[in-house]
Structures are given as structure tokens and as C-alpha cells.
N, C-alpha and C. Protein backbone atom coordinates (compact mmCIF):
# COMPACT_ATOMS: atom_id res chain seq x y z
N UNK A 1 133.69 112.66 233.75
CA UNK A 1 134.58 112.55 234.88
C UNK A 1 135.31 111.22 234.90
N UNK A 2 134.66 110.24 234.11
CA UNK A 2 135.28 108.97 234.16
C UNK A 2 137.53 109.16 233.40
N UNK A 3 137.33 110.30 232.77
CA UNK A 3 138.81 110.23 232.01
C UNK A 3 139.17 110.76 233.57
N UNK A 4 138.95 111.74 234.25
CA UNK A 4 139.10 112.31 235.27
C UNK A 4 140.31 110.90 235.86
N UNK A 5 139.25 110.20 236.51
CA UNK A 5 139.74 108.95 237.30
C UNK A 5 140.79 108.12 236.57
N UNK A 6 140.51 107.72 235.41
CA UNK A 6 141.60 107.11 234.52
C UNK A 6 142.86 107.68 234.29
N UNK A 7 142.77 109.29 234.48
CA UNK A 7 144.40 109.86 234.68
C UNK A 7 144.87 109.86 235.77
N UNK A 8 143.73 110.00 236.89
CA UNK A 8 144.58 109.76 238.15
C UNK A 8 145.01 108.79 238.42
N UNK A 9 144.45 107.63 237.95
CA UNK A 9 145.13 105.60 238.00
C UNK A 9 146.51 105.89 237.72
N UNK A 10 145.97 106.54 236.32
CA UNK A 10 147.25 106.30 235.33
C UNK A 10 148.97 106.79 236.56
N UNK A 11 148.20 108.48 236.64
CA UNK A 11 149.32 109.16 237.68
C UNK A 11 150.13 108.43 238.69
N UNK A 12 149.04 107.43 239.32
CA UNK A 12 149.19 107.14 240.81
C UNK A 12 150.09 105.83 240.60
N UNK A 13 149.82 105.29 239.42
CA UNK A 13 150.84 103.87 239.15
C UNK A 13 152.15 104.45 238.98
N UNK A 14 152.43 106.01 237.70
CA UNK A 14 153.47 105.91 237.41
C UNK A 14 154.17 106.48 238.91
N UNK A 15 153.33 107.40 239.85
CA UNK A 15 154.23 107.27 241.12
C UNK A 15 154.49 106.26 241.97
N UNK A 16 153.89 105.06 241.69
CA UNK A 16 154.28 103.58 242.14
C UNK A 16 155.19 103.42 242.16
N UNK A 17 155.70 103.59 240.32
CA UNK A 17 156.57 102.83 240.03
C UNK A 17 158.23 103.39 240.64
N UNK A 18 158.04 104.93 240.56
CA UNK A 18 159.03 105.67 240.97
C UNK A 18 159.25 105.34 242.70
N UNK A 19 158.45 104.97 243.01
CA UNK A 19 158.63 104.53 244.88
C UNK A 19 159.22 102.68 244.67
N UNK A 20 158.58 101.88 243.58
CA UNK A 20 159.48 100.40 243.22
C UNK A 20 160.66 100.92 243.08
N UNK A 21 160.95 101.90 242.21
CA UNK A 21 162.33 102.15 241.78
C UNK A 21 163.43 102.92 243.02
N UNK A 22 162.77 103.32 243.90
CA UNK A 22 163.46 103.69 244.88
C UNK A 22 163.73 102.61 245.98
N UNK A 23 162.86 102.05 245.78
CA UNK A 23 163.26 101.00 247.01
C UNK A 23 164.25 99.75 246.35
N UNK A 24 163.98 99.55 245.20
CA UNK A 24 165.35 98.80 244.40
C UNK A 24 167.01 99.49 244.71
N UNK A 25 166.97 101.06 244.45
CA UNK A 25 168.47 101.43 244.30
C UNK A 25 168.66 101.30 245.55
N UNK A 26 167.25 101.81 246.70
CA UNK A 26 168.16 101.62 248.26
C UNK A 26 168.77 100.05 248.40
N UNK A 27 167.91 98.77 248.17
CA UNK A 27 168.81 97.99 248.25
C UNK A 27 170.20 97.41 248.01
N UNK A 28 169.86 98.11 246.29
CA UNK A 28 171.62 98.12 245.65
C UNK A 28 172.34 98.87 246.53
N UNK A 29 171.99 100.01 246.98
CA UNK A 29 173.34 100.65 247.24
C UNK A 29 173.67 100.13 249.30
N UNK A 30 172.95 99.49 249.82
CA UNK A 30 173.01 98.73 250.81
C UNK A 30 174.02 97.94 250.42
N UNK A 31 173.62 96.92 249.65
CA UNK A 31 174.37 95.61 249.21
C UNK A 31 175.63 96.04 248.40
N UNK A 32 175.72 97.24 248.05
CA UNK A 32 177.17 97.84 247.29
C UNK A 32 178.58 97.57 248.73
N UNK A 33 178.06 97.49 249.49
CA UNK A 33 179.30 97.54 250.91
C UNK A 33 180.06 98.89 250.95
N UNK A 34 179.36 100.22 250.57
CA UNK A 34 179.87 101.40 250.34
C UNK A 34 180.43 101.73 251.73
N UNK A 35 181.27 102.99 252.10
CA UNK A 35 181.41 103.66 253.31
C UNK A 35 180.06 104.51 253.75
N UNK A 36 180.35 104.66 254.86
CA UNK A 36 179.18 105.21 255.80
C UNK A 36 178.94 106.87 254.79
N UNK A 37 179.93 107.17 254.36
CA UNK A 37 179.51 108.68 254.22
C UNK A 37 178.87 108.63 252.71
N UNK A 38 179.22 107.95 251.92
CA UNK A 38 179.19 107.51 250.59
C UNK A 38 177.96 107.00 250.17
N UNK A 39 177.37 106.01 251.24
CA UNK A 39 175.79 105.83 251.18
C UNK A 39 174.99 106.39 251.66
N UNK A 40 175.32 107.60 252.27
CA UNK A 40 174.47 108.64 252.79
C UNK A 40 174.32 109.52 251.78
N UNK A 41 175.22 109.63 251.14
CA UNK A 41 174.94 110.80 249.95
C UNK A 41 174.06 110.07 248.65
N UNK A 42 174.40 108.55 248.62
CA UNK A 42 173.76 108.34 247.83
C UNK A 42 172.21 107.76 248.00
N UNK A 43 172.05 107.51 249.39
CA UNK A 43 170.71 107.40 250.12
C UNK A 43 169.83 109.05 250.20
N UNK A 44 170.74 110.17 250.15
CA UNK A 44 169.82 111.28 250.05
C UNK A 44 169.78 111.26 248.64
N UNK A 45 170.07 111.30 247.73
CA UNK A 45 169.61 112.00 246.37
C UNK A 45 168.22 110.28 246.37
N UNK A 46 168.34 109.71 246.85
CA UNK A 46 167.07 108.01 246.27
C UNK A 46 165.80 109.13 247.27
N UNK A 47 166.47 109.39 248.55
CA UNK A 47 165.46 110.50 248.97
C UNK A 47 164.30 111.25 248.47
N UNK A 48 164.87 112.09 247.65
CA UNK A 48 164.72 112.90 246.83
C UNK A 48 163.77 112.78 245.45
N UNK A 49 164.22 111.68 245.25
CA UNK A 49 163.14 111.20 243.88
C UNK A 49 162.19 110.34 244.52
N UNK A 50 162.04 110.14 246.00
CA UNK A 50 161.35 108.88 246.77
C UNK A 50 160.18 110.06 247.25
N UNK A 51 160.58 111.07 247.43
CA UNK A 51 159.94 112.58 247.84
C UNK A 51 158.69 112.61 246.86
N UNK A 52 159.48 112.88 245.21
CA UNK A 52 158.28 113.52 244.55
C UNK A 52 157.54 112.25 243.56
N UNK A 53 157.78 111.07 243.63
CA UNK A 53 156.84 109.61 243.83
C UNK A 53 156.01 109.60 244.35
N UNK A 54 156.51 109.89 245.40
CA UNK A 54 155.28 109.61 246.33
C UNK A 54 154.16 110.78 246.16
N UNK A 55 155.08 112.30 245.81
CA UNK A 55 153.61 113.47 245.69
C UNK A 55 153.69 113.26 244.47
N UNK A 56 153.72 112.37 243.28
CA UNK A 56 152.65 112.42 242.21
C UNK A 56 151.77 111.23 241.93
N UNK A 57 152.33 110.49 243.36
CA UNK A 57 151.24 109.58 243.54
C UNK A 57 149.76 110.05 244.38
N UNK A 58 150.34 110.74 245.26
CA UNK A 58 149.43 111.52 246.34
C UNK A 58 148.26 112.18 245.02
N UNK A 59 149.12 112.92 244.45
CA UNK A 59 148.26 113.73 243.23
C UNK A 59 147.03 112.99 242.13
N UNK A 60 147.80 112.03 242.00
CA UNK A 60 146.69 110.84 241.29
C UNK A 60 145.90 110.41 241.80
N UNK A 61 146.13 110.44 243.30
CA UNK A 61 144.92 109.98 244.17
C UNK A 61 143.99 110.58 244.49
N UNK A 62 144.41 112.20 244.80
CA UNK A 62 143.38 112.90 244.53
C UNK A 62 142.60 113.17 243.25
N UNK A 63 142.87 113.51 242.00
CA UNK A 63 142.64 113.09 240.86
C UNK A 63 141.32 111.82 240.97
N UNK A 64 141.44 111.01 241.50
CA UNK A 64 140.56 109.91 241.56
C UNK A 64 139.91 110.15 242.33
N UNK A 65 140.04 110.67 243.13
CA UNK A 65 138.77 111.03 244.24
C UNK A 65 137.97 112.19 243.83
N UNK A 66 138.38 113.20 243.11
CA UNK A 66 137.81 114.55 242.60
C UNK A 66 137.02 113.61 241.44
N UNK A 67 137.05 112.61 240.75
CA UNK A 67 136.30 112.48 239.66
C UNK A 67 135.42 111.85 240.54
N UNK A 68 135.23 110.35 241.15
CA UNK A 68 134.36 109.89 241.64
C UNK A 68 133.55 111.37 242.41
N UNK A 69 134.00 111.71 243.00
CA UNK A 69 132.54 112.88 243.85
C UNK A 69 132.02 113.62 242.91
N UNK A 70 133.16 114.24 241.79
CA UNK A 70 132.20 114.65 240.45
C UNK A 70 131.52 113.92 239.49
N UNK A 71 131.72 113.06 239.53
CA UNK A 71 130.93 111.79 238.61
C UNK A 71 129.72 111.75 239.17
């Protein structure tokens, strides 16, 4: 069960990284000085990939918790 936990680490960082990377473009596109309608469209699609970050981070976490109770 120990690989168990080590893929869920693994999982839960790379959905880290995808939630770092979302919160980077929201700033860029803040600091772009876009129009109101223009950063809305481009604030929903950062949405969107900010969505499934976060559930394959969620997923890794469980992952890590299913090995520790099976371990």
C-alpha cells in the first residue's frame, strides 16, 4: 500500500501545480488591463482547468488516505 500513497503524493502535487498555474494566468490576465467582457471569458476557461486541479488533487488525496487505512 505504500506505492498506493506515493501515487497519490505524486497526483495531489501535480494538481497543485495546475491550481499554481491557475492562479498565475488569473493574475496575468488582471494585470493585462483587458475589457470587462474579455476577462470574463478569459477568467472562465482559467475556471475550468482551476475545476479539474483541484479534482485531481482531491483524487490524490484520497488515494493517500485509502493506502494509509489499507496499510
Amino acid at each position: 500500500m505504500e506505492n498506493l500513497i506515493w501515487a497519490g503524493a505524486v497526483v495531489s502535487v501535480i494538481g497543485l501545480f495546475g491550481i499554481l498555474y491557475c492562479i498565475v494566468k488569473v493574475a496575468s490576465a488582471k494585470r493585462a488591463g483587458l475589457p470587462d467582457e474579455e476577462l470574463r471569458a478569459r477568467l472562465q476557461k482559467i475556471i475550468a482547468i482551476n475545476m479539474g486541479a483541484l479534482f485531481v488533487s482531491v483524487i490524490g488525496l484520497m488515494m493517500v488516505v485509502l493506502g494509509i487505512f489499507l496499510g
